[in-house]
Protein backbone atom coordinates (compact mmCIF):
# COMPACT_ATOMS: atom_id res chain seq x y z
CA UNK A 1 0.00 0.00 0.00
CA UNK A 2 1.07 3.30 -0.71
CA UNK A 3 3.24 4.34 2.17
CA UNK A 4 4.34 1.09 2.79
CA UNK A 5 8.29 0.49 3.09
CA UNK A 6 9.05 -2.36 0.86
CA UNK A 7 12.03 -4.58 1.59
CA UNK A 8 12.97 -6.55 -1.72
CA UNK A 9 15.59 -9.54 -0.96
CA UNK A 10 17.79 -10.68 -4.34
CA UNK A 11 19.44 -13.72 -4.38
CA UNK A 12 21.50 -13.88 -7.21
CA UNK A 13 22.50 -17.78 -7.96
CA UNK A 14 24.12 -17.26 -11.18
CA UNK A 15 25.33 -15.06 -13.68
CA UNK A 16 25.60 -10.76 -13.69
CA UNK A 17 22.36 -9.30 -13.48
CA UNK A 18 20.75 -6.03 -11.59
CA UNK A 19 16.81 -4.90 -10.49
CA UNK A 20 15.57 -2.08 -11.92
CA UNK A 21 12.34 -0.21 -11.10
CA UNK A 22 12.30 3.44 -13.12
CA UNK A 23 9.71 5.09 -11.44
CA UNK A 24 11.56 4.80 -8.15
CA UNK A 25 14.92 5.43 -9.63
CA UNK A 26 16.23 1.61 -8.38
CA UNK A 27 19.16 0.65 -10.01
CA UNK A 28 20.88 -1.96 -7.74
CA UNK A 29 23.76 -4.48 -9.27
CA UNK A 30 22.99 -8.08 -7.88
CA UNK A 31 26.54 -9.57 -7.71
CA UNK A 32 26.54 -13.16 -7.94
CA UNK A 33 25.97 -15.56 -5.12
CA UNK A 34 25.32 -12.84 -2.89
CA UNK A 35 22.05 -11.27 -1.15
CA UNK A 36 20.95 -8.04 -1.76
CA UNK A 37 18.49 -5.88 -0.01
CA UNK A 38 16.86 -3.36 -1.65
CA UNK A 39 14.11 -0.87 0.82
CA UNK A 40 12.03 1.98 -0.35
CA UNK A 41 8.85 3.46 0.55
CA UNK A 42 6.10 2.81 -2.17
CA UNK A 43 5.13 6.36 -2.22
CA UNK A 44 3.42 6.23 -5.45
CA UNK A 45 0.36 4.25 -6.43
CA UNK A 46 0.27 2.20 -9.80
CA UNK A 47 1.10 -0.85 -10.90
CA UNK A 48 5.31 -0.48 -11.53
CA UNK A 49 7.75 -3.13 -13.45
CA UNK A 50 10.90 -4.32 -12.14
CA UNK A 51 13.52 -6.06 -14.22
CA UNK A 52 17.30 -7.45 -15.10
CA UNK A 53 18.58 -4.31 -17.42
CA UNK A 54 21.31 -6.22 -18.22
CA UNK A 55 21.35 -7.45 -22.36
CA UNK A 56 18.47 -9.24 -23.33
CA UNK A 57 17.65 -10.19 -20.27
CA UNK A 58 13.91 -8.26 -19.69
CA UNK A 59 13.51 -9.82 -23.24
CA UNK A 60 14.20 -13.20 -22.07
CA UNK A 61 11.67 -12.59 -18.97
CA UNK A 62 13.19 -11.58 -15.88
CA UNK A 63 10.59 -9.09 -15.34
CA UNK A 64 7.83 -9.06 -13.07
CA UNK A 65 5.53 -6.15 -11.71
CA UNK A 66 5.00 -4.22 -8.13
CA UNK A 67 1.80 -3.45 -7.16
CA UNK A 68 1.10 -0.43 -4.92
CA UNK A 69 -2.57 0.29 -3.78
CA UNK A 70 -3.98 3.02 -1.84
């Protein structure tokens, strides 16, 4: 819900990837075999896609979407 603070958790198992969300200017590297935690408060309502920026990779389907309500 909007005003929430979100706590994403990445567990990168293989390869060089990142998570991406525009709207709330996240652009976090996801080195692999490591956890990383990404926090931020879901200030605006809408429905918000997060992905791997790295080549091909949204293409390919690491994608997904966040879902903030009021």
């Amino acid at each position: 819900k909007k005003g929430d603070k979100v706590r994403i958790k990445v567990i990168n198992q293989k390869g060089t990837h990142d998570f991406v969300i525009d709207e709330y200017n996240i652009r976090t590297e996801t080195p692999e075999g490591q956890e990383t935690v990404i926090e931020f408060t879901a200030d605006k309502v809408g429905e918000f896609k997060y992905y791997c920026s790295k080549y091909n990779h949204r293409e390919l389907g690491q994608e997904g979407t966040l879902l903030v309500t009021e």
